[in-house]
PDB file of N, CA and C in Angstrom:
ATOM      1  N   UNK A   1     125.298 158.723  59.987  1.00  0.00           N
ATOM      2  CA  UNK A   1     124.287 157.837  59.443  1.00  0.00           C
ATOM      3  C   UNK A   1     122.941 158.172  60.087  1.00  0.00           C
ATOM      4  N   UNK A   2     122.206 158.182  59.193  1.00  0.00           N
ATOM      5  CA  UNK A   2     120.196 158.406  59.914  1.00  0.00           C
ATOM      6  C   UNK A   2     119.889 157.286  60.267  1.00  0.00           C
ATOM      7  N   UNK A   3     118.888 157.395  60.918  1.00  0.00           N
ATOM      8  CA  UNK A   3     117.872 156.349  61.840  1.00  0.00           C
ATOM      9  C   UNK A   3     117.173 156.024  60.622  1.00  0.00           C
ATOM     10  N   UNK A   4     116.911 154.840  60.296  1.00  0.00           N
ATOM     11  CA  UNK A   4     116.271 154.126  58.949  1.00  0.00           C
ATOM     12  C   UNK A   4     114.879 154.924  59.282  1.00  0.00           C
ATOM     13  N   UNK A   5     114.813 154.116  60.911  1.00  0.00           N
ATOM     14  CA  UNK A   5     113.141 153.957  61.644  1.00  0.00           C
ATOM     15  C   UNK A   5     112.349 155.422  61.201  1.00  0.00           C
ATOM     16  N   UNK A   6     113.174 156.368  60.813  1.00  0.00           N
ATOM     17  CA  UNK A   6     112.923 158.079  61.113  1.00  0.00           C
ATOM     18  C   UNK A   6     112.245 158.536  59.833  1.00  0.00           C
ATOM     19  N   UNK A   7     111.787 157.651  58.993  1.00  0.00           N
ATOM     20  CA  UNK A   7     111.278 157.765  57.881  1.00  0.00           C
ATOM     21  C   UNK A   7     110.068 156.881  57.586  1.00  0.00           C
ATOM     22  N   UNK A   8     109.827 156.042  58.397  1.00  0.00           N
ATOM     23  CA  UNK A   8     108.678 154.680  59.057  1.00  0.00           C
ATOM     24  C   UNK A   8     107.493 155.661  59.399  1.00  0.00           C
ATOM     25  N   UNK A   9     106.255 155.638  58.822  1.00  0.00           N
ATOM     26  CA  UNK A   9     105.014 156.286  59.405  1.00  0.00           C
ATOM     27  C   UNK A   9     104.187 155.397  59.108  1.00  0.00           C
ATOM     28  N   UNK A  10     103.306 154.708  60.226  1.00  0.00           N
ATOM     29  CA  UNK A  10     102.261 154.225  60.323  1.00  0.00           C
ATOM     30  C   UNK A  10     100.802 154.895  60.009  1.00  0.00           C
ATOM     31  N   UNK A  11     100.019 153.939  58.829  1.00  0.00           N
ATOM     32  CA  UNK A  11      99.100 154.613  58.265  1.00  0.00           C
ATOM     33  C   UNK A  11      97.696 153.788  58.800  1.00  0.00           C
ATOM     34  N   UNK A  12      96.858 154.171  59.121  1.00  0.00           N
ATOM     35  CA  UNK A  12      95.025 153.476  59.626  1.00  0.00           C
ATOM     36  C   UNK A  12      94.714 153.014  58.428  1.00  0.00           C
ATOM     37  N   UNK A  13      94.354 151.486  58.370  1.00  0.00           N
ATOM     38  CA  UNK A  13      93.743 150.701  57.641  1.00  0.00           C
ATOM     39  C   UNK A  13      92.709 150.505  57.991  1.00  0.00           C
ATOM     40  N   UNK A  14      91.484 149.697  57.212  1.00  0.00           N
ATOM     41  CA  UNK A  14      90.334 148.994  57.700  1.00  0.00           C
ATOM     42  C   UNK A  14      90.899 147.505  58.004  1.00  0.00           C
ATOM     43  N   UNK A  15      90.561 146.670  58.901  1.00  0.00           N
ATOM     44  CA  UNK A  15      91.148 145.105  59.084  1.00  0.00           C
ATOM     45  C   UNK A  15      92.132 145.382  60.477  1.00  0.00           C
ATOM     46  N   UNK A  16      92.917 144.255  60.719  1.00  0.00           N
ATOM     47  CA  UNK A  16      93.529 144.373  61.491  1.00  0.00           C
ATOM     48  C   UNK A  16      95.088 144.976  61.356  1.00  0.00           C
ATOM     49  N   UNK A  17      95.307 144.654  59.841  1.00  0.00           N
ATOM     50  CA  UNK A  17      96.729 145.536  59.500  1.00  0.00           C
ATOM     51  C   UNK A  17      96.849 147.041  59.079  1.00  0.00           C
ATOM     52  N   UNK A  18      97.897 147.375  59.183  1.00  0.00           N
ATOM     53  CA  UNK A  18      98.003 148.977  59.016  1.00  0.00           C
ATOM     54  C   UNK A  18      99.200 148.744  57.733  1.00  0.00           C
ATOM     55  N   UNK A  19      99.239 150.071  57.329  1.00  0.00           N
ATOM     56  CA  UNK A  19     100.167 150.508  55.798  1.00  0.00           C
ATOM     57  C   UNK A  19     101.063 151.188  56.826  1.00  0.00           C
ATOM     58  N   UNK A  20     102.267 151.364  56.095  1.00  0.00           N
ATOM     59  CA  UNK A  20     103.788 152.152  56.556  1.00  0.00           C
ATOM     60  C   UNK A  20     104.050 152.519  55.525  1.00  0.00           C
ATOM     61  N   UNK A  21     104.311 153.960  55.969  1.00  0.00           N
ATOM     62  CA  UNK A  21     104.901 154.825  54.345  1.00  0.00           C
ATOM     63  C   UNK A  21     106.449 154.769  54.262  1.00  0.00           C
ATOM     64  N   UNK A  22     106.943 154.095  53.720  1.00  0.00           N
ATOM     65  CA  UNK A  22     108.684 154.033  53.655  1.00  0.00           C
ATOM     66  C   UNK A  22     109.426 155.211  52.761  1.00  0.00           C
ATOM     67  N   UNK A  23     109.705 155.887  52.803  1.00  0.00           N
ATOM     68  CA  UNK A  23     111.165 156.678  52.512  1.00  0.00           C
ATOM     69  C   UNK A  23     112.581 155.596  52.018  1.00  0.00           C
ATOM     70  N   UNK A  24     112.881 155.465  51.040  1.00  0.00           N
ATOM     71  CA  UNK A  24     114.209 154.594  50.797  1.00  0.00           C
ATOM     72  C   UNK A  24     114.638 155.265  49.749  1.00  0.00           C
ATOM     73  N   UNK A  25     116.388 155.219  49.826  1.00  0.00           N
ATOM     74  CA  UNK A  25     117.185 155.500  48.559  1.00  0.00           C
ATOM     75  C   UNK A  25     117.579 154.263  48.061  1.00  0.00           C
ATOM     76  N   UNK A  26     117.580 154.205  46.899  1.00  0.00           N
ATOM     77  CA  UNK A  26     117.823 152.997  46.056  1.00  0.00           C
ATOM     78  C   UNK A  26     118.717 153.360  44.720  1.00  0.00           C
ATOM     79  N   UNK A  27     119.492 152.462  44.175  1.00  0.00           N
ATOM     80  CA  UNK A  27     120.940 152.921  43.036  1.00  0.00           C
ATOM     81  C   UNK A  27     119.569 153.288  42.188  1.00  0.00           C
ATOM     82  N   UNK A  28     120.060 154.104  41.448  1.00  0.00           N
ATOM     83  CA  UNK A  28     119.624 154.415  40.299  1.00  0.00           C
ATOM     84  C   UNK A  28     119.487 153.183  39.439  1.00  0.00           C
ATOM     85  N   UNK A  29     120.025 152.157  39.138  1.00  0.00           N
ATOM     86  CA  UNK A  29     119.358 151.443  38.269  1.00  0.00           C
ATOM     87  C   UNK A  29     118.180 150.440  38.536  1.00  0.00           C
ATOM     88  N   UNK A  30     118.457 150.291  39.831  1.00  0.00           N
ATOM     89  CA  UNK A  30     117.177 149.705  40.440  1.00  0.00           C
ATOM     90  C   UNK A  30     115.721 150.676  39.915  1.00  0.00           C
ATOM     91  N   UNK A  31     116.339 151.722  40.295  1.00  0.00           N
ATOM     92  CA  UNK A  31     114.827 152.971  39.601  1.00  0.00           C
ATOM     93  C   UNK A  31     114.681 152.706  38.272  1.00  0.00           C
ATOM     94  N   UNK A  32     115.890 152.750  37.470  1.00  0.00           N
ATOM     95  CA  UNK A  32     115.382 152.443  36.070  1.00  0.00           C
ATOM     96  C   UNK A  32     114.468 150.877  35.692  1.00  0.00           C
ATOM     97  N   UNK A  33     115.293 150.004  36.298  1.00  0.00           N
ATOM     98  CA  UNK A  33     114.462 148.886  35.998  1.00  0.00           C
ATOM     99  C   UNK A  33     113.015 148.912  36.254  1.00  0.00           C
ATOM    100  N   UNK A  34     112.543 149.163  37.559  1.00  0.00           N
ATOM    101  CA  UNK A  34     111.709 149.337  38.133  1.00  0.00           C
ATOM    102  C   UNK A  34     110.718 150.260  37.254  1.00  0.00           C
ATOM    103  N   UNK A  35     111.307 150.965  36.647  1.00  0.00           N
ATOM    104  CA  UNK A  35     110.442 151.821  35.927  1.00  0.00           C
ATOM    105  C   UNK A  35     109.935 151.213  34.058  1.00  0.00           C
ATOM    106  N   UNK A  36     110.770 150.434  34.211  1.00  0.00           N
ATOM    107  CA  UNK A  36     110.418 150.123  32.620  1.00  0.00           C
ATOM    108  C   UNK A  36     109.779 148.682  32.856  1.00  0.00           C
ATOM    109  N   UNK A  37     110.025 147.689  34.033  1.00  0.00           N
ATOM    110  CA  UNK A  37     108.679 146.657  34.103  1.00  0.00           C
ATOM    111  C   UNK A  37     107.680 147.492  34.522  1.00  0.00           C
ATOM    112  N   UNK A  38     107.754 148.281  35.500  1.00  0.00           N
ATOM    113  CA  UNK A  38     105.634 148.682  35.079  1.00  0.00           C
ATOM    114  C   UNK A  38     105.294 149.345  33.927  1.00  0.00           C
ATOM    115  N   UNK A  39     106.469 150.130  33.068  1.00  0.00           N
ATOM    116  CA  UNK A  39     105.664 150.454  32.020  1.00  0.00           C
ATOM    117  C   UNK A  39     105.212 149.080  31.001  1.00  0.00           C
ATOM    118  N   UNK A  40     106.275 148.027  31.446  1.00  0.00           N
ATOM    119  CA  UNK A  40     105.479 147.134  30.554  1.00  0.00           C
ATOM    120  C   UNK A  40     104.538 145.842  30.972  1.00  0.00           C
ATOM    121  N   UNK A  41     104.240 146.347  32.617  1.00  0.00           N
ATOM    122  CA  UNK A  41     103.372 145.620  33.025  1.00  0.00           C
ATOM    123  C   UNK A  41     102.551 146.286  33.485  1.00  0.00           C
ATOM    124  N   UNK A  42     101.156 146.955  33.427  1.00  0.00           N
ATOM    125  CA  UNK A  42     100.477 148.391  33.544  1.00  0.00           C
ATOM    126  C   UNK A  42      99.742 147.548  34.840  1.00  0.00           C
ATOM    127  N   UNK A  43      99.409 146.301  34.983  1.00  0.00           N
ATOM    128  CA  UNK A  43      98.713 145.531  35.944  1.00  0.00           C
ATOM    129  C   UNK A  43      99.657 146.067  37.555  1.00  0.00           C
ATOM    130  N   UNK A  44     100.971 146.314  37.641  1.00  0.00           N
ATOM    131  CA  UNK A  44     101.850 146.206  38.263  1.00  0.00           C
ATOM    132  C   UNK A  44     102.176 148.080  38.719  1.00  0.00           C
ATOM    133  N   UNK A  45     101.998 148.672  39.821  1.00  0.00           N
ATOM    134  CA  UNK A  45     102.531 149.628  40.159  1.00  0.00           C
ATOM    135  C   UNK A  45     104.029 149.573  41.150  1.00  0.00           C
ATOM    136  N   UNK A  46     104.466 150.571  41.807  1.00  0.00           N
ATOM    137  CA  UNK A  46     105.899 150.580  42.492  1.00  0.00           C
ATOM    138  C   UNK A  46     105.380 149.814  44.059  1.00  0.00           C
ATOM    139  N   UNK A  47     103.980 150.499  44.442  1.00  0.00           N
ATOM    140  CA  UNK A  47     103.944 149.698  45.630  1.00  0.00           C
ATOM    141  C   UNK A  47     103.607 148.786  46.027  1.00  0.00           C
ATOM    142  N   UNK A  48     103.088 147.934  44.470  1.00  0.00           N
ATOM    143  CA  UNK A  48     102.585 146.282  44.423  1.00  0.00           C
ATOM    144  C   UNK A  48     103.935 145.551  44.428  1.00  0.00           C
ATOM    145  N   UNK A  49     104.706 146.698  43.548  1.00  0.00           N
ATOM    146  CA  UNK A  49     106.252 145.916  43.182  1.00  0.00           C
ATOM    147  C   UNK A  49     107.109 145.782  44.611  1.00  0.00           C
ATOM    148  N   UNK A  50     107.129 146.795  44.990  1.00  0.00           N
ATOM    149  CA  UNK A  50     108.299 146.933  46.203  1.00  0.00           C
ATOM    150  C   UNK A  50     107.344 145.936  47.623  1.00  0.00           C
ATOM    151  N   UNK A  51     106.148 146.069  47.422  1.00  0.00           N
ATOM    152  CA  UNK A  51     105.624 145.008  48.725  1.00  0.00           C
ATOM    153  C   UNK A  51     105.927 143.461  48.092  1.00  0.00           C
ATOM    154  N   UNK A  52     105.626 143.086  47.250  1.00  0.00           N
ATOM    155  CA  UNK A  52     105.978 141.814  46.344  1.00  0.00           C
ATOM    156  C   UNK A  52     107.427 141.435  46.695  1.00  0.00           C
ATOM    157  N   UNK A  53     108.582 142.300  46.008  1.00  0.00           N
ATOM    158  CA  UNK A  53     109.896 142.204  46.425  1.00  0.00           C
ATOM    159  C   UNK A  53     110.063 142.352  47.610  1.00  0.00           C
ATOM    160  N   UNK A  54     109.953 143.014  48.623  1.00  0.00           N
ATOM    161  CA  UNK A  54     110.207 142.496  50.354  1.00  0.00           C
ATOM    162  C   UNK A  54     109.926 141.557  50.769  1.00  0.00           C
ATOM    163  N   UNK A  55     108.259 141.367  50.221  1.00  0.00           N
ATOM    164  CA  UNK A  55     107.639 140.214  51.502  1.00  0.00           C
ATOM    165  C   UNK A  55     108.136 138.799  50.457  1.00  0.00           C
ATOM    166  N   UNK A  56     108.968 138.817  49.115  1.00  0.00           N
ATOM    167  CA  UNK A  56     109.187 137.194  49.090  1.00  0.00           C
ATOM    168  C   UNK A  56     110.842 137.128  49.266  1.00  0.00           C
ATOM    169  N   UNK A  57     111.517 138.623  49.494  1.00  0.00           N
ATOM    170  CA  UNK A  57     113.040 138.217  49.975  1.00  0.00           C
ATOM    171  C   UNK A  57     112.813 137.542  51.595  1.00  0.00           C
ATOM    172  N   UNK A  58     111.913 138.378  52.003  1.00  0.00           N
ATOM    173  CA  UNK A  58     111.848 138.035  53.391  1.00  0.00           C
ATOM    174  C   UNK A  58     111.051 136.352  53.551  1.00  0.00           C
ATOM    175  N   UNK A  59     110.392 135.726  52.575  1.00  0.00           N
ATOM    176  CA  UNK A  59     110.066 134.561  52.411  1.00  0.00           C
ATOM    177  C   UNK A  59     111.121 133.520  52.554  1.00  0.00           C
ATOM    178  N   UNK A  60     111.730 133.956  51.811  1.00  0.00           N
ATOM    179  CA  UNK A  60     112.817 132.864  50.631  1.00  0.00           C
ATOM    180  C   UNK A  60     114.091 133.015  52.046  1.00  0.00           C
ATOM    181  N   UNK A  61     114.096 134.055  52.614  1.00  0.00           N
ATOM    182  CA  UNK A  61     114.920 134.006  53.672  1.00  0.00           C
ATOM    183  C   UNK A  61     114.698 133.491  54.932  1.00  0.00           C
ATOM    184  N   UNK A  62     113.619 132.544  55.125  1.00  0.00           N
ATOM    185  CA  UNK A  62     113.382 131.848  56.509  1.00  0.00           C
ATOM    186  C   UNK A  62     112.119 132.981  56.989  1.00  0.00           C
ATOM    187  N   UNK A  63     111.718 133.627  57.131  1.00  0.00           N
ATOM    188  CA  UNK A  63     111.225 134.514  57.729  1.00  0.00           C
ATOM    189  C   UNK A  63     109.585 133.548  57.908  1.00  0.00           C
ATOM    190  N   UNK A  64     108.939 133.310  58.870  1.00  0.00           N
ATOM    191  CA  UNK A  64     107.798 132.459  58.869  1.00  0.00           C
ATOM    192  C   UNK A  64     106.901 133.284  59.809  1.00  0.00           C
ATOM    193  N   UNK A  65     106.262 134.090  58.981  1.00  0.00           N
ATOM    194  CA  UNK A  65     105.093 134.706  59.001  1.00  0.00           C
ATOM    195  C   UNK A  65     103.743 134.830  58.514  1.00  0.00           C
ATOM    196  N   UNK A  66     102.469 134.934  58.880  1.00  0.00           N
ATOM    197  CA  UNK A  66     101.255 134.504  58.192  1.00  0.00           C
ATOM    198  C   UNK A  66     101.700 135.789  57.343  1.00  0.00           C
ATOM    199  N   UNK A  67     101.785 136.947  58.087  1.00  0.00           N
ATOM    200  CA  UNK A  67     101.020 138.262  57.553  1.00  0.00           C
ATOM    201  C   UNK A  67     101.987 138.917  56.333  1.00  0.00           C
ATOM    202  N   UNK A  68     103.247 138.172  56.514  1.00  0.00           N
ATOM    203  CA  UNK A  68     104.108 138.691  55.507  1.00  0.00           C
ATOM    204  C   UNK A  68     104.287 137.730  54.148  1.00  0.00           C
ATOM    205  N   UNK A  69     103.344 136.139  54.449  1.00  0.00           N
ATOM    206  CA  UNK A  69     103.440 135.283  53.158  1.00  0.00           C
ATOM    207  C   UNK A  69     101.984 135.658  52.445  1.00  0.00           C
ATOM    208  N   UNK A  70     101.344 136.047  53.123  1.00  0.00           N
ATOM    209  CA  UNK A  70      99.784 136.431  52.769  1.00  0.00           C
ATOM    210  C   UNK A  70      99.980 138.116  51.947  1.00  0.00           C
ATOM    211  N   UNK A  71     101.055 138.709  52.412  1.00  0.00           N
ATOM    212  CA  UNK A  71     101.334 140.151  51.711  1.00  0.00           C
ATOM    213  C   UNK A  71     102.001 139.689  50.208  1.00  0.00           C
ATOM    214  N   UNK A  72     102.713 138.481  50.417  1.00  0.00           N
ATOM    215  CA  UNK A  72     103.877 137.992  49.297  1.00  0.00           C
ATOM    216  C   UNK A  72     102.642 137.797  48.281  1.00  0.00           C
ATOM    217  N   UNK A  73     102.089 136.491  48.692  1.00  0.00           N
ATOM    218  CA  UNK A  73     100.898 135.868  47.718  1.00  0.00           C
ATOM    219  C   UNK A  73      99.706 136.836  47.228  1.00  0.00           C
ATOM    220  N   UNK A  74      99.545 137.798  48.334  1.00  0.00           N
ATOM    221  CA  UNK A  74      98.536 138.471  47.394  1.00  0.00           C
ATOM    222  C   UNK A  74      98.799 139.600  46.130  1.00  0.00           C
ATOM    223  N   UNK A  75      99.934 140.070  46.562  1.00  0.00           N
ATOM    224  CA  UNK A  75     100.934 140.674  45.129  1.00  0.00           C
ATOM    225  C   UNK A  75     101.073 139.556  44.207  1.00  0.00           C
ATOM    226  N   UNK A  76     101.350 138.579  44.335  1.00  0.00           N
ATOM    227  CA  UNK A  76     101.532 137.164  43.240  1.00  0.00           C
ATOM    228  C   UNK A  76     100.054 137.610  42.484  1.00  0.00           C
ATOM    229  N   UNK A  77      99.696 137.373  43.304  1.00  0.00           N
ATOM    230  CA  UNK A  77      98.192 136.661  42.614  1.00  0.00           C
ATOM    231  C   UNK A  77      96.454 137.588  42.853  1.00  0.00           C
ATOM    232  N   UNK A  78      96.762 138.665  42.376  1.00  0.00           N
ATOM    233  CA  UNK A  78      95.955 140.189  42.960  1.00  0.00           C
ATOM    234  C   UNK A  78      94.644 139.498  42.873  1.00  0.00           C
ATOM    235  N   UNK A  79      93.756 140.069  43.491  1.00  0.00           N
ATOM    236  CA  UNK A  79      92.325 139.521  43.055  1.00  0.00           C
ATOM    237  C   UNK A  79      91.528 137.927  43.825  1.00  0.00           C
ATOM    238  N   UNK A  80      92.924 137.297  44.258  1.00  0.00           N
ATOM    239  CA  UNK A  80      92.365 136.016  44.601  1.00  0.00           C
ATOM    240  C   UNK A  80      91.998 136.354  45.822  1.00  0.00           C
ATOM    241  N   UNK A  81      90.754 135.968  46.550  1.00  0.00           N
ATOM    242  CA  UNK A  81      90.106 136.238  47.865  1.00  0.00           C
ATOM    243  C   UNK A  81      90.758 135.425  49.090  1.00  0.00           C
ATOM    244  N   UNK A  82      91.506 134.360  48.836  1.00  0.00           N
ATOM    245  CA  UNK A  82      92.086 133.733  50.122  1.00  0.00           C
ATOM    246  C   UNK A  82      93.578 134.487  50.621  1.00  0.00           C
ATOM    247  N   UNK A  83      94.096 135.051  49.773  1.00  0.00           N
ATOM    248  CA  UNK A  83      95.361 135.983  50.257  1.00  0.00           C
ATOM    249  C   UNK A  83      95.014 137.268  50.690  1.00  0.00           C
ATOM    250  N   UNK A  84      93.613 137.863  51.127  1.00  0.00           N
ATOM    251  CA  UNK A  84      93.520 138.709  51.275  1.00  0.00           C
ATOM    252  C   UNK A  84      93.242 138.948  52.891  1.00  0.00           C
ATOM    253  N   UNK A  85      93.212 140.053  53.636  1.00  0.00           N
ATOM    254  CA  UNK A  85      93.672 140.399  54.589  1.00  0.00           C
ATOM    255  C   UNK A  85      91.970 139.784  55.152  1.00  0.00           C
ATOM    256  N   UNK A  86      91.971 139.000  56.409  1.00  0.00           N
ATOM    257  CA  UNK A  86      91.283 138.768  56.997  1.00  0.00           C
ATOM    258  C   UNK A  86      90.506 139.433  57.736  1.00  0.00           C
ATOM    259  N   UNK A  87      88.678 139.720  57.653  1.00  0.00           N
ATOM    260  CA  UNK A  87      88.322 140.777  58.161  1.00  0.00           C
ATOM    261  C   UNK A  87      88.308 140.941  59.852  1.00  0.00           C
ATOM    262  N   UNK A  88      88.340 142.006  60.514  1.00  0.00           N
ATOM    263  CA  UNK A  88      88.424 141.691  61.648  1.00  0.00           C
ATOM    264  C   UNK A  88      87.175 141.679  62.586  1.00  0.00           C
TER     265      UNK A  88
END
């Protein structure tokens, strides 16, 4: 088995948070689905989708974090200025 972590690269943001480039295998139908809501939601790409889907499993699962309900809500709701990353 691989080290998940071994595929984790930390990327320089402006603000106080940083981006991580993830590496994941996922079933194939997860890819298919995934691929036919953004074609029919063009507003919606894979890494609005896949940050959206983490940060509200990790919601809905107890997880009580500013920076990860503020990642959830601002995929909800793109554009709105109070979910957005606080300048530093």
């Amino acid at each position: 088995m691989t080290n998940p972590m071994a595929h984790l690269r930390s990327l320089p943001m402006d603000g106080a948070e940083s981006l991580v480039s993830l590496h994941a295998e996922v079933p194939e139908p997860l890819l298919v689905a995934m691929r036919q809501f953004i074609e029919r939601h063009p507003n919606w790409d894979q890494y609005r989708l896949f940050q959206a889907a983490l940060a509200g499993f990790l919601v809905q699962n107890g997880v009580r974090n500013r920076g990860v309900t503020r990642c959830y809500l601002a995929n909800l709701f793109p554009g709105h200025q109070a979910f957005s990353v606080p300048a530093a």
